[in-house]
N, C-alpha and C. Protein backbone atom coordinates (compact mmCIF):
# COMPACT_ATOMS: atom_id res chain seq x y z
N UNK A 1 63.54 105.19 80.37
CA UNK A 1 63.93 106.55 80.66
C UNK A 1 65.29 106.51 81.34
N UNK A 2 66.24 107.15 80.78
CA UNK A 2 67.47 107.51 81.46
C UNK A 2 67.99 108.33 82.13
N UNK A 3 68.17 108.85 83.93
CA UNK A 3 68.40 109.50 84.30
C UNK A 3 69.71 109.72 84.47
N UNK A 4 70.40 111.42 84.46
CA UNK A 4 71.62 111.14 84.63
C UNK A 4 71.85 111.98 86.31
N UNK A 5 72.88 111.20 86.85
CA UNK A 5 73.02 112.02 88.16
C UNK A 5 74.89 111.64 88.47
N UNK A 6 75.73 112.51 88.03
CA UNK A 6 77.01 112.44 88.84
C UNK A 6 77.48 111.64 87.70
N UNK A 7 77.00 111.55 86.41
CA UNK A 7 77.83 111.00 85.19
C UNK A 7 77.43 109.25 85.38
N UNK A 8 76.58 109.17 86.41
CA UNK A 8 76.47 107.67 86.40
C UNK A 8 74.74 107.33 85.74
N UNK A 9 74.84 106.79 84.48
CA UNK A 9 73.44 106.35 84.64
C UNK A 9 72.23 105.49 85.85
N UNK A 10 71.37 105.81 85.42
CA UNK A 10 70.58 105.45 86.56
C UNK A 10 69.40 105.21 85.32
N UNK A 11 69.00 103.73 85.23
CA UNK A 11 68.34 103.45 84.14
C UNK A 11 66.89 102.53 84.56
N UNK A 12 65.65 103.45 84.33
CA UNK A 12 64.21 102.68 84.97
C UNK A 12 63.71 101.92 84.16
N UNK A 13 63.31 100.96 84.04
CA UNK A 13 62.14 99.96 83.19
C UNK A 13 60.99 99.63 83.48
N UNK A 14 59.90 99.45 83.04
CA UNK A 14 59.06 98.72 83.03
C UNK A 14 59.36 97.34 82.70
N UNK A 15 59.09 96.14 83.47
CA UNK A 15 59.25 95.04 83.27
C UNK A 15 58.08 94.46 82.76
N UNK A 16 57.97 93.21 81.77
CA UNK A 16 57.04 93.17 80.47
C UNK A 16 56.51 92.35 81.63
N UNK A 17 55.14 91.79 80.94
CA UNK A 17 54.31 90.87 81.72
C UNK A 17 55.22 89.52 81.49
N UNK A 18 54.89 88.53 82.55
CA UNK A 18 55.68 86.99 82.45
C UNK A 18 55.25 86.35 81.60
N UNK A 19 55.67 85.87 80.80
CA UNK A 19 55.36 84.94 79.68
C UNK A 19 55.60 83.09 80.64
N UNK A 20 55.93 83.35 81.74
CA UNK A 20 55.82 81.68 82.66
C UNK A 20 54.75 81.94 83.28
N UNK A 21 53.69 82.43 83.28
CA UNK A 21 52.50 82.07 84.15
C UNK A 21 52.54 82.62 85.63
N UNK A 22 53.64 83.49 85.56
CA UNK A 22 53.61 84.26 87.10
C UNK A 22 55.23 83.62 87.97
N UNK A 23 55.51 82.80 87.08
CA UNK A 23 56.38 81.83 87.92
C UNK A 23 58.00 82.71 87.39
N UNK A 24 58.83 82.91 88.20
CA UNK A 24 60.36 83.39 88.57
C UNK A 24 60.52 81.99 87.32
N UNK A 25 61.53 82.83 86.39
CA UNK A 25 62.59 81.99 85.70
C UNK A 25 63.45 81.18 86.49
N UNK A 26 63.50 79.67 86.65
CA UNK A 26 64.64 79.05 87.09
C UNK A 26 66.27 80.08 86.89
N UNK A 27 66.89 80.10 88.07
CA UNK A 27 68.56 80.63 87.60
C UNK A 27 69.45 79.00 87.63
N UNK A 28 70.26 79.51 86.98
CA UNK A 28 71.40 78.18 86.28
C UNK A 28 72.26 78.59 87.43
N UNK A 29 73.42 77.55 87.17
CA UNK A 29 74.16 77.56 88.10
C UNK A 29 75.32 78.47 87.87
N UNK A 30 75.44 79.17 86.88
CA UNK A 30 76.70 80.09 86.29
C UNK A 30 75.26 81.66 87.19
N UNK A 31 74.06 81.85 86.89
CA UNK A 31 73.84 83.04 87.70
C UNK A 31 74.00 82.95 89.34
N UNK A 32 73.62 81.81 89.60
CA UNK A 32 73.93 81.58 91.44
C UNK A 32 75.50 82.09 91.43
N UNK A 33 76.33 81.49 90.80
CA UNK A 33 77.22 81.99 91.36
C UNK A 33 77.86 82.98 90.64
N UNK A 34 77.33 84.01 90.05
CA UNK A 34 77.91 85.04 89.54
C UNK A 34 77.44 86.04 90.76
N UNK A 35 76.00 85.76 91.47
CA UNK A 35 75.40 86.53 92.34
C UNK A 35 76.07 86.38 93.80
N UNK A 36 76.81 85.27 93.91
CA UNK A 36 77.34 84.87 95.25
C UNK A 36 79.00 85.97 94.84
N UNK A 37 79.48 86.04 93.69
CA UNK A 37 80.75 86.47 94.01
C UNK A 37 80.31 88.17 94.36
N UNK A 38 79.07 88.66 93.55
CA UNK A 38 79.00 89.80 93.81
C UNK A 38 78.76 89.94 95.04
N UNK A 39 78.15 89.18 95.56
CA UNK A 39 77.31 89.66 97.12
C UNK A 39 78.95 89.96 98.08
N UNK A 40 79.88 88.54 97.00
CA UNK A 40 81.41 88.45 98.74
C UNK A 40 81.95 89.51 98.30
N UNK A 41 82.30 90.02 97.17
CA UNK A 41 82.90 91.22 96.46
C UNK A 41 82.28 92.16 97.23
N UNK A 42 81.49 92.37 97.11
CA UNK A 42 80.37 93.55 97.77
C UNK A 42 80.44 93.54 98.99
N UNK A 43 80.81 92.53 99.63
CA UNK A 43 80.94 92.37 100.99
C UNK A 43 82.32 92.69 101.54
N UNK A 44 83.04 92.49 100.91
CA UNK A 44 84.51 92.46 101.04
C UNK A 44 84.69 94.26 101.11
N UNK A 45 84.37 94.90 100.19
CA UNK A 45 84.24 95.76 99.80
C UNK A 45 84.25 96.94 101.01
N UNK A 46 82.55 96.40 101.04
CA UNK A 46 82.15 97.06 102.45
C UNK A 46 83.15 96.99 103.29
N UNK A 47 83.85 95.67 103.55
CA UNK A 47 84.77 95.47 105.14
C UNK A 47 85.80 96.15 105.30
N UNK A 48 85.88 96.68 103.69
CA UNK A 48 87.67 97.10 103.54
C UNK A 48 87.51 98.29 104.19
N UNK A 49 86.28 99.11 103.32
CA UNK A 49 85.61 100.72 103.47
C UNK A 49 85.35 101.00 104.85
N UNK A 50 85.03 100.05 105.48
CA UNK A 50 84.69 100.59 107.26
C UNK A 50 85.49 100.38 107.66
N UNK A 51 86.47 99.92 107.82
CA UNK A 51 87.72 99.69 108.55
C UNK A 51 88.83 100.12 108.09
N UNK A 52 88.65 100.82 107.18
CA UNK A 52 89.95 102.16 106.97
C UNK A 52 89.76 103.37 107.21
N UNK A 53 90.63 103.43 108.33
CA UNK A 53 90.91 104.58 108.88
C UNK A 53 90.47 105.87 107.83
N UNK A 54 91.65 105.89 106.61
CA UNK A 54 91.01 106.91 105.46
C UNK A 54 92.05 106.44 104.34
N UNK A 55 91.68 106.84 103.10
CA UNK A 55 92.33 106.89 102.27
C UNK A 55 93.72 106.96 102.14
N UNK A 56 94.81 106.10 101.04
CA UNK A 56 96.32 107.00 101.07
C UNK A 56 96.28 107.83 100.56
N UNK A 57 95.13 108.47 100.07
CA UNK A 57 95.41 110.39 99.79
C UNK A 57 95.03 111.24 100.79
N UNK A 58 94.25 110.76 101.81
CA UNK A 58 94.23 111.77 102.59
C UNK A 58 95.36 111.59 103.54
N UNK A 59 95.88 112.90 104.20
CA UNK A 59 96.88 113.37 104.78
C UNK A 59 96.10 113.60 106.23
N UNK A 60 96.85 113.55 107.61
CA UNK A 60 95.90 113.85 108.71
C UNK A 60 97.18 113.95 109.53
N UNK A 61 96.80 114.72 110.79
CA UNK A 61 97.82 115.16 111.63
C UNK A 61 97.09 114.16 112.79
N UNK A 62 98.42 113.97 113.83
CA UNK A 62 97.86 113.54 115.50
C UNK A 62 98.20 114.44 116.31
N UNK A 63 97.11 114.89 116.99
CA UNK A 63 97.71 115.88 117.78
C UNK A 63 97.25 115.73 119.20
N UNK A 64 98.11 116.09 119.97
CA UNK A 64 97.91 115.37 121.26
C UNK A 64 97.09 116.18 122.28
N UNK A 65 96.00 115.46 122.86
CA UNK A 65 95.01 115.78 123.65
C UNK A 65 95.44 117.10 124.92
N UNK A 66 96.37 116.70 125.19
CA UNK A 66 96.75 117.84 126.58
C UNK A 66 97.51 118.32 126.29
N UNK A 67 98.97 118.52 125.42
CA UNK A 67 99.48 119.63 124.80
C UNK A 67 99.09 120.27 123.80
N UNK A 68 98.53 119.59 123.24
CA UNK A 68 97.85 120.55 122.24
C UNK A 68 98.77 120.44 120.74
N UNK A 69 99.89 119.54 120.92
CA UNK A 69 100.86 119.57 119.76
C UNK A 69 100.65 118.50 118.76
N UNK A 70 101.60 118.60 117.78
CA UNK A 70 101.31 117.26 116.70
C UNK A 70 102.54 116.23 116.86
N UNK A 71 102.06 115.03 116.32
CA UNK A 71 103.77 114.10 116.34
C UNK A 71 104.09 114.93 114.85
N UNK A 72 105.63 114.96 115.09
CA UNK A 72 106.23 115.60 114.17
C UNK A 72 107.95 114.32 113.55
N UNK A 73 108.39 115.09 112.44
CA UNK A 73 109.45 114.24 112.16
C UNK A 73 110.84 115.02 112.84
N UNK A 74 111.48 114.88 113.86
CA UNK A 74 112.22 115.64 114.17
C UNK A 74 113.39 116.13 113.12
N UNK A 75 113.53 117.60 113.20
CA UNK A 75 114.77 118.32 112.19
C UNK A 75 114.22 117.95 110.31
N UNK A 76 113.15 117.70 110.09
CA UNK A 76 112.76 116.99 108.43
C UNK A 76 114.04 116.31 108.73
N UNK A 77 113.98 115.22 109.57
CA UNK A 77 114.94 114.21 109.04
C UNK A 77 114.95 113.21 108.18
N UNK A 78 115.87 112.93 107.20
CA UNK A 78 115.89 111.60 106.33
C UNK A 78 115.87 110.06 106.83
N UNK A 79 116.75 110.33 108.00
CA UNK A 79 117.48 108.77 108.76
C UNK A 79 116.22 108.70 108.92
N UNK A 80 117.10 106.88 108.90
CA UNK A 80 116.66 106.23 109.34
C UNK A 80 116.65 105.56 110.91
N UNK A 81 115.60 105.38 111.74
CA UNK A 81 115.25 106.08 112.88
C UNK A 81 115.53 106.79 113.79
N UNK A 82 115.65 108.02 112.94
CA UNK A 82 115.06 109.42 113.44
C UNK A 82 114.14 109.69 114.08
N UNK A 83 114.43 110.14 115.87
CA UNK A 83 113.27 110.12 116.70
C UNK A 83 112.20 111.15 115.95
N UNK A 84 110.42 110.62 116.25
CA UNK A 84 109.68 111.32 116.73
C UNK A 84 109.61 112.09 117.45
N UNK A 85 109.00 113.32 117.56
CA UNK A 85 108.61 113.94 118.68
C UNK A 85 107.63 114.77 118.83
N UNK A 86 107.18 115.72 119.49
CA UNK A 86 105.88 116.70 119.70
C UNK A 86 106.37 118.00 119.08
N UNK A 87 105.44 119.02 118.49
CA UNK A 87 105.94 120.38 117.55
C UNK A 87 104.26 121.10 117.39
N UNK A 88 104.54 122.52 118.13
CA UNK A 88 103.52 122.85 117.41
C UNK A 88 103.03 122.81 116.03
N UNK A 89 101.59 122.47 115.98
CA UNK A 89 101.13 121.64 114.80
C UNK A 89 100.84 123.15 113.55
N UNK A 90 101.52 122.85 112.70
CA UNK A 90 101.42 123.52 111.69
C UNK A 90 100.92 122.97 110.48
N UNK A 91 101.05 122.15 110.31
CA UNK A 91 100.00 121.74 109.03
C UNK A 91 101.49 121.53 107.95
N UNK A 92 102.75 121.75 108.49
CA UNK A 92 103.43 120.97 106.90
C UNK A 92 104.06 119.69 107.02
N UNK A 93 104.47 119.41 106.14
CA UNK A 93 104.68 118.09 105.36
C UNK A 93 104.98 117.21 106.42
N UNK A 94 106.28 117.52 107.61
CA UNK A 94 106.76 117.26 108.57
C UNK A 94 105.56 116.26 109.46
N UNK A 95 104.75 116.98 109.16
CA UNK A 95 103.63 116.17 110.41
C UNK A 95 102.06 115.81 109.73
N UNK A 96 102.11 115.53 108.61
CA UNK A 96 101.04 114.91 107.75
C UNK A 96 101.58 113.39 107.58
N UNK A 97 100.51 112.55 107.78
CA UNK A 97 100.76 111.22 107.75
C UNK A 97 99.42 110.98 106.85
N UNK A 98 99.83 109.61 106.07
CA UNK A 98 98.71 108.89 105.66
C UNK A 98 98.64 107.35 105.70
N UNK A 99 97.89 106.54 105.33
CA UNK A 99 97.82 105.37 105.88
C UNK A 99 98.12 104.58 105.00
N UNK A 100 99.17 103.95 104.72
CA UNK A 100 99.47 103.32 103.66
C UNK A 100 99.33 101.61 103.33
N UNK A 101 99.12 100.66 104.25
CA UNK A 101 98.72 99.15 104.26
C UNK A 101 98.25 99.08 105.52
N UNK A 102 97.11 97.96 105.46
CA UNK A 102 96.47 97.08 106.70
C UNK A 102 97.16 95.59 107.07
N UNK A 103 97.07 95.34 108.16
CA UNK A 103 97.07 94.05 108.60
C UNK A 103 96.31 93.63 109.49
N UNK A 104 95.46 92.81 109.54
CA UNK A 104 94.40 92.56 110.62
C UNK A 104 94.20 94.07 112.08
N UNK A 105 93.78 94.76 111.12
CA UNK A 105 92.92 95.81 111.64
C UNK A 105 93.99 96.95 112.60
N UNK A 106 94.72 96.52 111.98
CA UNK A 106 96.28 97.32 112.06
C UNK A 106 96.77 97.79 111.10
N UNK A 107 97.67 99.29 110.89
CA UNK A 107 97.52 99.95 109.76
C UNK A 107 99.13 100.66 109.63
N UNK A 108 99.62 100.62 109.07
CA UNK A 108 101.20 101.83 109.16
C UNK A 108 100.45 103.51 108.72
N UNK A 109 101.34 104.13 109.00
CA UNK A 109 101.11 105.21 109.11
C UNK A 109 102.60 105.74 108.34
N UNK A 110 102.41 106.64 107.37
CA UNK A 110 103.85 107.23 106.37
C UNK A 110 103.69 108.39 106.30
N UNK A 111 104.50 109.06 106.60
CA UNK A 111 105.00 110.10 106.33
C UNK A 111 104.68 111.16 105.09
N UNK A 112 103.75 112.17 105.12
CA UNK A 112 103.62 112.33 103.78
C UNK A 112 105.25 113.47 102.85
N UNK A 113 105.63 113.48 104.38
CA UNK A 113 107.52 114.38 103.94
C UNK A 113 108.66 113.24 103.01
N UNK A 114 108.18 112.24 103.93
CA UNK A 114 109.60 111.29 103.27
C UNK A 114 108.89 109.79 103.20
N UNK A 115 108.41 109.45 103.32
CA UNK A 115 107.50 108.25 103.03
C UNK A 115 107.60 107.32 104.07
N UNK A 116 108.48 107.72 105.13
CA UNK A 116 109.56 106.74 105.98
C UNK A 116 107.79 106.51 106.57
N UNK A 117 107.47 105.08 107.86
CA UNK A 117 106.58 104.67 108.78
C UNK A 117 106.92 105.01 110.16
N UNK A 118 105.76 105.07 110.61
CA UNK A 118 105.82 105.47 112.37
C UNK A 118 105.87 104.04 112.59
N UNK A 119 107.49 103.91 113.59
CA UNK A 119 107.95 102.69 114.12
C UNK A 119 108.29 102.69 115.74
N UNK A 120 108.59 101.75 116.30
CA UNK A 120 108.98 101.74 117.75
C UNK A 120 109.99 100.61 117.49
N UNK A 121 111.14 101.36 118.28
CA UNK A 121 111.99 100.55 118.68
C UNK A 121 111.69 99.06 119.88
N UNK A 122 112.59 98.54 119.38
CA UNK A 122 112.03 96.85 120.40
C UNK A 122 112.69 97.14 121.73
N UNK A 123 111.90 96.84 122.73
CA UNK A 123 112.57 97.79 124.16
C UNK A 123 111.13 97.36 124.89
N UNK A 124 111.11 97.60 126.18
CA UNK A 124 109.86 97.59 127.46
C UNK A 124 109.82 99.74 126.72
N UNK A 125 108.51 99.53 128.31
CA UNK A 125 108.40 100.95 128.52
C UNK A 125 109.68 102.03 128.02
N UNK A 126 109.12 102.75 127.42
CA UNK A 126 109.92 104.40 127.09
C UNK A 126 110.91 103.57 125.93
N UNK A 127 110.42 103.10 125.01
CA UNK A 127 111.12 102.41 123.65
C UNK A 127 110.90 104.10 122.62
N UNK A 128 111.98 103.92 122.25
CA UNK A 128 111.72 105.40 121.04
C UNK A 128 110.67 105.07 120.08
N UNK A 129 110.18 106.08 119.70
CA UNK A 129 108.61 106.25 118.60
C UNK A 129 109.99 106.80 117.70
N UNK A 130 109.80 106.53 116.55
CA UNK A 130 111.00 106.74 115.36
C UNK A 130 110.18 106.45 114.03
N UNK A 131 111.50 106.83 113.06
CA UNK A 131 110.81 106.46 111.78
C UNK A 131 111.39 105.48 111.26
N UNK A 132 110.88 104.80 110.10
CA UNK A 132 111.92 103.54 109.58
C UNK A 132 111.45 103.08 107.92
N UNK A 133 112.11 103.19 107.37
CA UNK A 133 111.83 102.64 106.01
C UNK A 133 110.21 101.47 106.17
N UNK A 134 109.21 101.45 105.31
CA UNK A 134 108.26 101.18 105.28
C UNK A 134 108.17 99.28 104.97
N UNK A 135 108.08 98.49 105.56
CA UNK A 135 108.46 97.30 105.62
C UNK A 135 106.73 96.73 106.05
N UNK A 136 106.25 95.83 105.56
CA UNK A 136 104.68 95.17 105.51
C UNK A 136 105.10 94.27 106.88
N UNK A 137 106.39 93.87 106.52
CA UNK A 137 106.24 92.30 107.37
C UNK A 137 106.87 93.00 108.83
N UNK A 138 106.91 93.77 108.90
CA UNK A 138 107.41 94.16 110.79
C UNK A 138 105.68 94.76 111.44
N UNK A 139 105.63 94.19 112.38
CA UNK A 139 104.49 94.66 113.47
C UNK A 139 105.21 95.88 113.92
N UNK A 140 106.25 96.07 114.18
CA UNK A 140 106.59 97.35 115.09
C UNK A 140 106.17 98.39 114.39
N UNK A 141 105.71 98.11 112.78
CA UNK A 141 105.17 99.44 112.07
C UNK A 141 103.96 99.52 111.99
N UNK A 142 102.98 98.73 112.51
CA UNK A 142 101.57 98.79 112.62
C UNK A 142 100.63 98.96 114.23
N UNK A 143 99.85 100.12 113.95
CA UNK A 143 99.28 100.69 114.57
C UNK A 143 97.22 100.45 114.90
N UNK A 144 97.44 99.98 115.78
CA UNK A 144 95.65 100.27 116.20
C UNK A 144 94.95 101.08 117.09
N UNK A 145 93.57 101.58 116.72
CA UNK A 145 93.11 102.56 117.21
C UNK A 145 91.66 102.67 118.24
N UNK A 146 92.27 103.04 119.61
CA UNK A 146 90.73 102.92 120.15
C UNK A 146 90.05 103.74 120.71
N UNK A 147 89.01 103.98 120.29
CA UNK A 147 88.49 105.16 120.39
C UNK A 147 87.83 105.41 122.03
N UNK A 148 88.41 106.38 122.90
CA UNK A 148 87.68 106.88 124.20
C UNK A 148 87.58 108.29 124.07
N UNK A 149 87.17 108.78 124.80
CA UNK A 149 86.61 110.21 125.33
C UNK A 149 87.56 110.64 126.62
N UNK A 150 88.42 111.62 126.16
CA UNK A 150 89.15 112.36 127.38
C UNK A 150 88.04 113.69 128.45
N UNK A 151 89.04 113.82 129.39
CA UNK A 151 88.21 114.09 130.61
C UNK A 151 87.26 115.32 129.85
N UNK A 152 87.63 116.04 129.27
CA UNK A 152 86.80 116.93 128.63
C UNK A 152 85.70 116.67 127.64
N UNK A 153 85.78 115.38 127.35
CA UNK A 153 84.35 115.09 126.86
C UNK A 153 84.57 114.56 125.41
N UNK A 154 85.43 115.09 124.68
CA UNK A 154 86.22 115.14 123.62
C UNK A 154 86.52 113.30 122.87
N UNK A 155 86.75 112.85 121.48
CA UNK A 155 86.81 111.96 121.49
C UNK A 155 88.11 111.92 121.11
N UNK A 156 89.16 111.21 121.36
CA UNK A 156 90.54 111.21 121.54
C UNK A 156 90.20 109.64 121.17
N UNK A 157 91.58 109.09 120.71
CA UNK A 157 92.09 107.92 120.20
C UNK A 157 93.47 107.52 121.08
N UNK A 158 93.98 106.35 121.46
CA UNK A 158 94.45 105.43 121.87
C UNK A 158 95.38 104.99 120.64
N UNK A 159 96.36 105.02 120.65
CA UNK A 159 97.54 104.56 119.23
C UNK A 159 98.09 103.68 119.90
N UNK A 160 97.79 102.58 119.37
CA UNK A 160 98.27 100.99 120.06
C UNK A 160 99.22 100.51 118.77
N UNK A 161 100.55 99.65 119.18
CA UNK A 161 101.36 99.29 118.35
C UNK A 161 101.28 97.62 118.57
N UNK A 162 101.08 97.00 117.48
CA UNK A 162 100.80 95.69 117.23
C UNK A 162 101.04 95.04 117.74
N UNK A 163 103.01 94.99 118.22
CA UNK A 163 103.70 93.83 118.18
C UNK A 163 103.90 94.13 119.76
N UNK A 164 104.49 95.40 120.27
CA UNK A 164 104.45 95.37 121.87
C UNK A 164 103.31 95.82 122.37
N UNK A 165 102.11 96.34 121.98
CA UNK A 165 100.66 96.12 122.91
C UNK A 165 100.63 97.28 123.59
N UNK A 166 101.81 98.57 123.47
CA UNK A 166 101.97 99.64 124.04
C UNK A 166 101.43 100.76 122.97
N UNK A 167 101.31 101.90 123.72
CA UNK A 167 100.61 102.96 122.94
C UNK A 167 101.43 104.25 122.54
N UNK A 168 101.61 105.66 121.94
CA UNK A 168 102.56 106.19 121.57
C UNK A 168 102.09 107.02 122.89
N UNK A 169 102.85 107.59 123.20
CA UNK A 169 103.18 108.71 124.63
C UNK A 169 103.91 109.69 124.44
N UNK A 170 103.44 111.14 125.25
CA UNK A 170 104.39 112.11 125.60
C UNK A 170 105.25 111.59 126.67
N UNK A 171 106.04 111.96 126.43
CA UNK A 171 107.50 111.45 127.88
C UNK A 171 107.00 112.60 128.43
N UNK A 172 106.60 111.95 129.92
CA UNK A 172 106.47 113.06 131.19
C UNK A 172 105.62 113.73 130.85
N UNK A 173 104.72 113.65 130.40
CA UNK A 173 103.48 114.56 130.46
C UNK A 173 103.92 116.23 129.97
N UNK A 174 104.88 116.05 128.75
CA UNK A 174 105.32 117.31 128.29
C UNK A 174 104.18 118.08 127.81
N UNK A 175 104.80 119.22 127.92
CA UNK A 175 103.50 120.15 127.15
C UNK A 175 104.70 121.15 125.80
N UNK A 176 106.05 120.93 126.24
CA UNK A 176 107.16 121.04 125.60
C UNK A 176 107.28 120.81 124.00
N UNK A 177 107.60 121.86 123.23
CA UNK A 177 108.54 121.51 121.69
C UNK A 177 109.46 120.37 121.95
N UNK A 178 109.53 119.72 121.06
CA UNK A 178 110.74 119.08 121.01
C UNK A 178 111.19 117.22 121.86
N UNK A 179 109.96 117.55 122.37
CA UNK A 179 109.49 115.95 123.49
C UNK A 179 109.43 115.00 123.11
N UNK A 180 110.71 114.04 123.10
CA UNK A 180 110.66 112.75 121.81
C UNK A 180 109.55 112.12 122.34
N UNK A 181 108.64 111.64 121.64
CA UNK A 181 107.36 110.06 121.90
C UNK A 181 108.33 108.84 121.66
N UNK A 182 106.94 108.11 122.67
CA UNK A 182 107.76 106.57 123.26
C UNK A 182 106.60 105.89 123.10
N UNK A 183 106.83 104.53 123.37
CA UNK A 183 106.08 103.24 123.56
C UNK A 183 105.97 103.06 124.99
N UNK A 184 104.66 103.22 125.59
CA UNK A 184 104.46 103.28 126.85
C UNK A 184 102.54 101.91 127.06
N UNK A 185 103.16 101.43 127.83
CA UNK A 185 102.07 100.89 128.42
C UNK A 185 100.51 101.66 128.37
N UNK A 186 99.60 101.42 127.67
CA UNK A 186 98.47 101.64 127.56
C UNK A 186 97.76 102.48 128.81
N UNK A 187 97.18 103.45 129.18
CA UNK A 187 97.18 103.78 130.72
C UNK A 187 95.81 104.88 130.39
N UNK A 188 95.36 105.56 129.14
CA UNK A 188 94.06 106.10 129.25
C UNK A 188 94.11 107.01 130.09
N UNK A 189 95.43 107.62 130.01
CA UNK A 189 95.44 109.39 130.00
C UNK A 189 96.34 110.13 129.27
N UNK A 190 96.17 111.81 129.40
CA UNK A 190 96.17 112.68 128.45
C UNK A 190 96.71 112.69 127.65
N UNK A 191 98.15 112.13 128.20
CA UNK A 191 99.95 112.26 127.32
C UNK A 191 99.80 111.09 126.27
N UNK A 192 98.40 110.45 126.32
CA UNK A 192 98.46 109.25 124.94
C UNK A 192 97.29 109.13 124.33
N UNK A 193 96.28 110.43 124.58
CA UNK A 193 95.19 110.59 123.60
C UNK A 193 95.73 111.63 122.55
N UNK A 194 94.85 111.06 121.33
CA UNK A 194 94.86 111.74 120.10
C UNK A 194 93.79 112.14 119.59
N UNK A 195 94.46 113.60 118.60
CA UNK A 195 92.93 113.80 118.05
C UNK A 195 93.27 113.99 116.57
């Protein structure tokens, strides 16, 4: 009997009686390991699927826990690094990002306006958050995420950058248009949770 559900068959059998006396067919060594690649395939699979953030088609805004704003591309700029900064969040192109490559559980983040990556300049504390042509092999373009709960209860994210170990920040605890973001020391308050 063939069921159909979502265009995918879904196909039941009755399995015949054993013609070995009850006894499992020996498997050869071409099924062992046809079953071992499926299981790592399958496994692999799984690892990729839980540990991505989301799709490169989906589009997602960050918007910051205590102002209430989104990172934005300042002016729809083209340059190349062109500060970041905070903008009330409107939903266009300017401030839609998607996730475009992993690296050990680190991810870039592109632009869905100009394709450019969320980068940090090489610098200590208060390094510019900028954009930069999309490059695999620089850490300064990869981002990790950890998930806490701001004072309101709320689950907010932590945007950690690979290569300096710092997180993206409002400068000064703006609540301000126009507030370039920086690379600031990890610190688990407001001006560097995301939602």
């Amino acid at each position: 009997m063939n069921l159909y559900r979502s265009k995918s068959p879904i196909v039941t059998r009755t399995m015949a009686p054993s013609t070995s006396g009850g006894r499992r067919p020996k498997r050869t060594l071409r099924a062992w390991v046809a079953i071992a690649v499926v299981v790592l395939v399958g496994g692999l699979t799984a690892v990729a699927l839980s540990s991505s953030p989301a799709s490169a088609t989906d589009y997602f805004t960050w918007k910051n826990s205590g102002s209430g704003k989104c990172i934005d591309v300042t002016d729809w700029s083209y340059a190349e690094h062109a500060r970041l900064q905070q903008w009330d969040c409107s939903g266009y192109n300017n401030q839609l990002w998607y996730y475009r490559a992993s690296k050990a559980g680190y991810w870039q983040m592109a632009s869905k306006f100009n394709g450019m990556c969320i980068a940090v300049n090489v610098g200590g504390d208060g390094a510019a958050l900028v954009q930069r042509t999309c490059d695999y092999y620089s850490d300064l373009q990869f981002w990790g995420f950890t998930q806490t709960r701001d004072s309101w209860g709320r689950t907010v994210w932590l945007i950690k950058n690979k290569y300096t170990g710092k997180c993206i920040d409002v400068t000064s605890w703006s609540t301000s248009n126009g507030t370039k973001l920086q690379d600031w020391g990890c610190k688990y308050d407001w001006n560097q949770y995301w939602i």
